[in-house]
N, C-alpha and C. Protein backbone atom coordinates (compact mmCIF):
# COMPACT_ATOMS: atom_id res chain seq x y z
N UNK A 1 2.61 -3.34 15.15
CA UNK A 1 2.71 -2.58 13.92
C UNK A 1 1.37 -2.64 13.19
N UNK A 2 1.26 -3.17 12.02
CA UNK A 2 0.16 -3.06 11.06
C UNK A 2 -0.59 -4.58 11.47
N UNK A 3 -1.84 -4.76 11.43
CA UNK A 3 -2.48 -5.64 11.33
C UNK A 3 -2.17 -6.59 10.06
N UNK A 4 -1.99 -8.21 9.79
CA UNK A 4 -1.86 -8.40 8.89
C UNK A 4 -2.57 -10.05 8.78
N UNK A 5 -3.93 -9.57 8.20
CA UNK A 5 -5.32 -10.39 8.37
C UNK A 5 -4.98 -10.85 7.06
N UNK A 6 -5.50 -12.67 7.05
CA UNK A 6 -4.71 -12.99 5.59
C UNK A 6 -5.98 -12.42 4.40
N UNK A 7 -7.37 -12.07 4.96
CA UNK A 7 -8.43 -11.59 4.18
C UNK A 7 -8.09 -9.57 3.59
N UNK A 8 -7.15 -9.30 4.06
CA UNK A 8 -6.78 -8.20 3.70
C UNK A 8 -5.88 -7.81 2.82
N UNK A 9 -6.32 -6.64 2.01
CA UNK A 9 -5.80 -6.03 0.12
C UNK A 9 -5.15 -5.10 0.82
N UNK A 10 -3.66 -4.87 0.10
CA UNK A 10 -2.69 -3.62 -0.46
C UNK A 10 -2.79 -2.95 -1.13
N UNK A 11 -3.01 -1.94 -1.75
CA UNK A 11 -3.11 -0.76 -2.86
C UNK A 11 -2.02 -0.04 -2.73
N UNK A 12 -1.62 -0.07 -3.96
CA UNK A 12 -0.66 1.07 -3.99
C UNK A 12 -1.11 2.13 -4.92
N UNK A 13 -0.89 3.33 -4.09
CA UNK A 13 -1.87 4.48 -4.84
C UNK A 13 -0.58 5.01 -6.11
N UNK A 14 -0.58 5.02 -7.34
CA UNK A 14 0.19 5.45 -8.76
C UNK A 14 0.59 7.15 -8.26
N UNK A 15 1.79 7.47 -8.90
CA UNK A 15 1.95 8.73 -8.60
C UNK A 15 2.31 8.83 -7.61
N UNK A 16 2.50 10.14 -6.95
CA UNK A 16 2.76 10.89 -5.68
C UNK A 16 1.63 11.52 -5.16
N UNK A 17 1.89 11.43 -3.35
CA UNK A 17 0.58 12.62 -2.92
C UNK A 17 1.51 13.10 -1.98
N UNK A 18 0.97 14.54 -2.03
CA UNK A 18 1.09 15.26 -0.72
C UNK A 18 1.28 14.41 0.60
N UNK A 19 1.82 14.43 0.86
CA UNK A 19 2.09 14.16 2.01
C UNK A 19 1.34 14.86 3.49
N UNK A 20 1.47 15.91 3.22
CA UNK A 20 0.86 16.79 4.57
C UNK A 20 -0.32 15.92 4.39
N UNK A 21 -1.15 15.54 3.62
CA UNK A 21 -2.87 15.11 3.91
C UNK A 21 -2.65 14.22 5.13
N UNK A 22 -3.44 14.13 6.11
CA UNK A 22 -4.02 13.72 7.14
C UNK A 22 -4.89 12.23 6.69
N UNK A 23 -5.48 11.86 7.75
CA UNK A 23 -6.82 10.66 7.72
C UNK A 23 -7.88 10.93 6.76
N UNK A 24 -8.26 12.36 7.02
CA UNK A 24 -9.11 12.89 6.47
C UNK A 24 -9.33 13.18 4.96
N UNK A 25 -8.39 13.77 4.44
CA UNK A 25 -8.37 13.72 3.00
C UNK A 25 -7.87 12.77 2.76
N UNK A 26 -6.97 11.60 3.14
CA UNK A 26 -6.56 10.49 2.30
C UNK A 26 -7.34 9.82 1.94
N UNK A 27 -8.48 9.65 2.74
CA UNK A 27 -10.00 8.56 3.01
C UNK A 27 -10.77 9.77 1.68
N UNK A 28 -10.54 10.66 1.15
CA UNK A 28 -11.47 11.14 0.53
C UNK A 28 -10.75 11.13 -0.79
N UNK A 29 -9.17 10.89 -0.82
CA UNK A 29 -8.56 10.64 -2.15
C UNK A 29 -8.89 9.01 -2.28
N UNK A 30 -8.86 7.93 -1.61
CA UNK A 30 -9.31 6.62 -1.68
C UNK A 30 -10.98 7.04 -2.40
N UNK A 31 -11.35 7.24 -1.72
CA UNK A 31 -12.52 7.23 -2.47
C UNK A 31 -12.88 7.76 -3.75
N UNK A 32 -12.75 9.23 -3.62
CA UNK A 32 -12.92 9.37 -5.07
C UNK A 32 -11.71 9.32 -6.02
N UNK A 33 -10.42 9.74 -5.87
CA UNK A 33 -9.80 9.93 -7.01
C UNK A 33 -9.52 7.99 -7.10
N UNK A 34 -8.95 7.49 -6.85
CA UNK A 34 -8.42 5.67 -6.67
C UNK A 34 -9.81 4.92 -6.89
N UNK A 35 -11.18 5.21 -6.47
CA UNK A 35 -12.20 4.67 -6.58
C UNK A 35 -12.57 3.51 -5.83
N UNK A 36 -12.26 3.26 -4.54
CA UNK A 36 -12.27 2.63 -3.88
C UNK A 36 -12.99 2.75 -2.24
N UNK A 37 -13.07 1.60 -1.25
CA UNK A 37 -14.06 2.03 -0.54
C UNK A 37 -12.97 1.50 0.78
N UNK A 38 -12.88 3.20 1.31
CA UNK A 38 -12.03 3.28 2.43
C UNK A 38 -12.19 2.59 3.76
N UNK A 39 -13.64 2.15 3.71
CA UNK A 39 -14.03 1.28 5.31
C UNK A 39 -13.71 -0.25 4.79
N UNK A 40 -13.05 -0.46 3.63
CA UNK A 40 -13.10 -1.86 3.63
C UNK A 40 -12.30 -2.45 4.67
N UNK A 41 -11.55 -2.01 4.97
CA UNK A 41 -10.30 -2.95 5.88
C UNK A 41 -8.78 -3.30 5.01
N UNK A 42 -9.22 -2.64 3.69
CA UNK A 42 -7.92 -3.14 2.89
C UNK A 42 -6.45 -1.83 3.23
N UNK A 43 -5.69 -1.77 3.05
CA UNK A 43 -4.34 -1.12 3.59
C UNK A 43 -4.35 -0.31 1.84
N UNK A 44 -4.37 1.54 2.21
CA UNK A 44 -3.98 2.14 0.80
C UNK A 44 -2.62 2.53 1.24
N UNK A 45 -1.33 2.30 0.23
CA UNK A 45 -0.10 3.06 0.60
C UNK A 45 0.03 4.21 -0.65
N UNK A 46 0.84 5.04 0.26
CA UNK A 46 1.07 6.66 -0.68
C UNK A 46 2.39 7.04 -0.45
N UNK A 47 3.00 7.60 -1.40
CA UNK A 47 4.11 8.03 -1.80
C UNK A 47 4.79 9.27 -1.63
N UNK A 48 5.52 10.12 -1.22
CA UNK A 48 6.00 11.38 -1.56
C UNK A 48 6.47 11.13 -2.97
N UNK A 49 6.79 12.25 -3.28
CA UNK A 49 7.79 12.56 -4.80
C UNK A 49 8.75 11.93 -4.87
N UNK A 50 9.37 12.44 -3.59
CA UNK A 50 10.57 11.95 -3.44
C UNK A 50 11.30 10.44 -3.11
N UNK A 51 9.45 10.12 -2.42
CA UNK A 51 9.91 8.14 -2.53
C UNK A 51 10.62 8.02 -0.85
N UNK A 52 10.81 9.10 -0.31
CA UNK A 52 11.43 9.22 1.17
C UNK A 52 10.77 8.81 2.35
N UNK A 53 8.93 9.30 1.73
CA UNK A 53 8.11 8.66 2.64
C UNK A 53 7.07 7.93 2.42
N UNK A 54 6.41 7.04 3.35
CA UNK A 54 5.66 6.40 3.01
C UNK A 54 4.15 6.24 3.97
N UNK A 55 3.23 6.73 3.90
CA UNK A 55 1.81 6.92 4.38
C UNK A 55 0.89 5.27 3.77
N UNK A 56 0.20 4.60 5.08
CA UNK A 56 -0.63 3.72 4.77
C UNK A 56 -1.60 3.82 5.87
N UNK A 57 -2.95 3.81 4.94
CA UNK A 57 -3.94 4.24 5.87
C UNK A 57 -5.11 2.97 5.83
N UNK A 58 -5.37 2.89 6.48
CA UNK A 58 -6.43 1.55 6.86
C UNK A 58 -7.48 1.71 7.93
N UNK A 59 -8.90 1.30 7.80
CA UNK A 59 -10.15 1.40 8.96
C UNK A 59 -9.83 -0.09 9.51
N UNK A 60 -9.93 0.16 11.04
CA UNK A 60 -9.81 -1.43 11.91
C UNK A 60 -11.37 -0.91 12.78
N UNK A 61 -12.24 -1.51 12.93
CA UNK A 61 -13.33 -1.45 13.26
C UNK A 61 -13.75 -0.42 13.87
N UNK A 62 -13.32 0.40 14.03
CA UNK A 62 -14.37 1.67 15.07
C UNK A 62 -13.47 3.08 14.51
N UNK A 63 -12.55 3.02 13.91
CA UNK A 63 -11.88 4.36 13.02
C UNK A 63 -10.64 3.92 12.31
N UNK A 64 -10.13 5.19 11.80
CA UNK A 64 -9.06 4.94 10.97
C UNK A 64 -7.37 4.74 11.82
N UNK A 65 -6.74 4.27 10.69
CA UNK A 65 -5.61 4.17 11.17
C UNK A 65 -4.72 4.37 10.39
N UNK A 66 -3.46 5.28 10.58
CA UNK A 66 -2.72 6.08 9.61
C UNK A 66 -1.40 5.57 10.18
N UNK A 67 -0.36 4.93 9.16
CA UNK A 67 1.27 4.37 9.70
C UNK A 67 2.08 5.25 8.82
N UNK A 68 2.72 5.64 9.49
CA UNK A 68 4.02 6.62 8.24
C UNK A 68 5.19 6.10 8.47
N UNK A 69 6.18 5.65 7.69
CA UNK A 69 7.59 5.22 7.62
C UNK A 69 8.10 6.51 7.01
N UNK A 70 9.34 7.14 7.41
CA UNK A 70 10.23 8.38 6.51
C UNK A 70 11.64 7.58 6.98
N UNK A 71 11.81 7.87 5.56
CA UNK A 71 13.80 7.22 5.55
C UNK A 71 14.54 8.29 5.41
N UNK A 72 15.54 8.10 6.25
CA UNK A 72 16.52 9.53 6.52
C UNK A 72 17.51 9.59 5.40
N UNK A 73 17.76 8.29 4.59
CA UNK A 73 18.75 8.33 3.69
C UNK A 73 18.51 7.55 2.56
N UNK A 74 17.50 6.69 2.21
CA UNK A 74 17.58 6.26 0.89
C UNK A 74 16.30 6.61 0.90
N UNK A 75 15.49 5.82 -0.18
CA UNK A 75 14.32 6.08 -1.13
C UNK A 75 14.22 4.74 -1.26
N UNK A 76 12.18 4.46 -1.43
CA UNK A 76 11.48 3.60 -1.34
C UNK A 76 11.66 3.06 -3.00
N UNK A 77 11.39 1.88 -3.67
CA UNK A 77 11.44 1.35 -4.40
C UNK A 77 9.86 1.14 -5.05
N UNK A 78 9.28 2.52 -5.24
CA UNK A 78 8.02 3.01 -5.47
C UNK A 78 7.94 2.41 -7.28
N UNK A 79 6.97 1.30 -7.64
CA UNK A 79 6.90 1.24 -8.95
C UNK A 79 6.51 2.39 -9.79
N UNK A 80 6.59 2.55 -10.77
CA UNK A 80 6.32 3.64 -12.06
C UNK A 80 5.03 2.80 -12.82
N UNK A 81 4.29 3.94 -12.58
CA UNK A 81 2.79 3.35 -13.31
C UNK A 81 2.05 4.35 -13.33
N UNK A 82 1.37 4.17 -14.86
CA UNK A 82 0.27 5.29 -14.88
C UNK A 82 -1.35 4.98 -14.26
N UNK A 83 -1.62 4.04 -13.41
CA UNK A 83 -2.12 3.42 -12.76
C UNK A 83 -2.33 4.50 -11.83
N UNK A 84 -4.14 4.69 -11.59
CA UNK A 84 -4.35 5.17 -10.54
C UNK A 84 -4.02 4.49 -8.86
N UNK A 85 -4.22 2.93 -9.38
CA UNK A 85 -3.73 2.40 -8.20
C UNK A 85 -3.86 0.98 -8.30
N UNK A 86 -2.77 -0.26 -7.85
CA UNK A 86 -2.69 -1.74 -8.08
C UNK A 86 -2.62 -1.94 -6.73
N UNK A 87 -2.96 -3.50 -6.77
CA UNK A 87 -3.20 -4.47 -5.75
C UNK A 87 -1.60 -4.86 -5.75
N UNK A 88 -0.85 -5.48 -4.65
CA UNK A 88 -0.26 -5.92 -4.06
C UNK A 88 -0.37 -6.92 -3.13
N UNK A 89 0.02 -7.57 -3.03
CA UNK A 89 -0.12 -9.19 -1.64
C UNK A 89 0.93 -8.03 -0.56
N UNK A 90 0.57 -8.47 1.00
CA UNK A 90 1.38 -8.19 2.09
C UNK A 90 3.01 -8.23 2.21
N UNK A 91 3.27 -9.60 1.13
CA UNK A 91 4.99 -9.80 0.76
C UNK A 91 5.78 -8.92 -0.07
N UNK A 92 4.67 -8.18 -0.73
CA UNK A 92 5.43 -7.40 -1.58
C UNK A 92 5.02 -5.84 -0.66
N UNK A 93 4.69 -5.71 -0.38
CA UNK A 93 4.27 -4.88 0.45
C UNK A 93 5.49 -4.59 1.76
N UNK A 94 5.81 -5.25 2.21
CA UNK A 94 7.07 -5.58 3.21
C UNK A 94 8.47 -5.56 2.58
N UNK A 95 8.56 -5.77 1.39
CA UNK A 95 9.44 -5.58 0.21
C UNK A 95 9.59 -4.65 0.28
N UNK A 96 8.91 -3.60 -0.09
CA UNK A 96 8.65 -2.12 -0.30
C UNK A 96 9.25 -1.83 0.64
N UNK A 97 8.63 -1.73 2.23
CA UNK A 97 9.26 -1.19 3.31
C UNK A 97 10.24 -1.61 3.74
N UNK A 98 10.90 -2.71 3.28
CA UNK A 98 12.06 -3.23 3.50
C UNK A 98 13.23 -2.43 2.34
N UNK A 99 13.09 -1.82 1.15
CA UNK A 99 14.17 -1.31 0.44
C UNK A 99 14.14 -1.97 -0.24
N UNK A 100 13.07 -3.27 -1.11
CA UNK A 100 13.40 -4.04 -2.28
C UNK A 100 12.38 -3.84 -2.97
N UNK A 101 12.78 -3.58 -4.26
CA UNK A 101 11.33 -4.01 -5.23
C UNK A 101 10.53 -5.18 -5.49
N UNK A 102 8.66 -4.46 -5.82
CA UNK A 102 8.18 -5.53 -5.44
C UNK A 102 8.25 -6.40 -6.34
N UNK A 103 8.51 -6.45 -7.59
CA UNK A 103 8.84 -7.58 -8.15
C UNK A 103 10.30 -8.32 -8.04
N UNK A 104 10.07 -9.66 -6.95
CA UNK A 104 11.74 -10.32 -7.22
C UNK A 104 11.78 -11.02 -8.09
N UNK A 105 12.26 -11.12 -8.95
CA UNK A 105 12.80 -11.95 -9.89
C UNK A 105 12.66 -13.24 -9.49
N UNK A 106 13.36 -13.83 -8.34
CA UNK A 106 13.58 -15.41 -8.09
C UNK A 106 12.94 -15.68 -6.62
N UNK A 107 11.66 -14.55 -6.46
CA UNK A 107 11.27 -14.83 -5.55
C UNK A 107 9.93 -16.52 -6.30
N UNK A 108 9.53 -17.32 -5.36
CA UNK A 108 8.19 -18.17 -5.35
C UNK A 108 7.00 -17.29 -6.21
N UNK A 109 6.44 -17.71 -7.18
CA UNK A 109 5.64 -17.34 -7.64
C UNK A 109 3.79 -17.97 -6.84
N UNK A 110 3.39 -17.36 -6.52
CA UNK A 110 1.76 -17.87 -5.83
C UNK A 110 1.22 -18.72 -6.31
N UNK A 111 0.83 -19.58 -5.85
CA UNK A 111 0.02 -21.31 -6.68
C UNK A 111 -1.16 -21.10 -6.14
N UNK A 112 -2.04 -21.26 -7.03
CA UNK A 112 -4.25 -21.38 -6.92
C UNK A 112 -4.65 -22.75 -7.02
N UNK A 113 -4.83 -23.11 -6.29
CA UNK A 113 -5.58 -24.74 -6.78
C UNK A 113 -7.09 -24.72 -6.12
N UNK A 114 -7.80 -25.58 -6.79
CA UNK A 114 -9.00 -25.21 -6.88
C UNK A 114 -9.30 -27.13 -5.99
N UNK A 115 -8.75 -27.78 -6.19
CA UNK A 115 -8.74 -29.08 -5.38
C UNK A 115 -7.26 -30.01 -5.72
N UNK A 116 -7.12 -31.17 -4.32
CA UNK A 116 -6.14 -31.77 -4.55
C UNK A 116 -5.79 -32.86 -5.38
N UNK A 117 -6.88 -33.39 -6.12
CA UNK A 117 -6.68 -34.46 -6.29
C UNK A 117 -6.51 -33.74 -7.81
């Protein structure tokens, strides 16, 4: 399936896109409209309207790579934001494609420590 390098970012692009766009214009909506830099290696996901489908496009060293999920009967759990586009961790990300929103309530919250002692 998707590569999942622990040095690698999620984006979730705000809004809806077209869907029909290809490799080609998605890599040119990453860039300019989201403001971001499409050869990074980080994973952008995109939305229909309808939340039915789901487009994630990512560069793995020598070109692009485009994954589409379409659900025949429910709808993705797409946050509402006027956000051109937020970061996500891989868990919430799998959330998403799994049918749950990415915020769980009683899921583990992420711990930073900077040393052990």
């Amino acid at each position: 399936m998707i590569n999942q390098s622990a040095n690698v970012r999620e984006y979730l692009a705000g809004g809806s896109t077209d869907m029909r766009k290809s490799i080609n214009k998605l890599s040119v909506l990453v860039e300019g409209a989201l403001e971001l830099d499409p050869f990074s290696g980080y994973f952008f996901a995109f939305s229909n309207r309808r939340r039915t489908i789901v487009k994630i496009l990512y560069w793995n060293r020598s070109g692009f790579c485009l994954w589409q999920r379409r659900l025949e009967k429910d709808r993705f759990k797409w946050p509402e934001t006027t956000s051109k586009s937020f970061e996500i961790g891989m868990r919430e990300l799998n959330w998403l494609l799994d049918g749950l929103e990415i915020n769980q309530g009683n899921a583990h919250g992420r711990l930073k420590y900077r040393t052990v002692l």
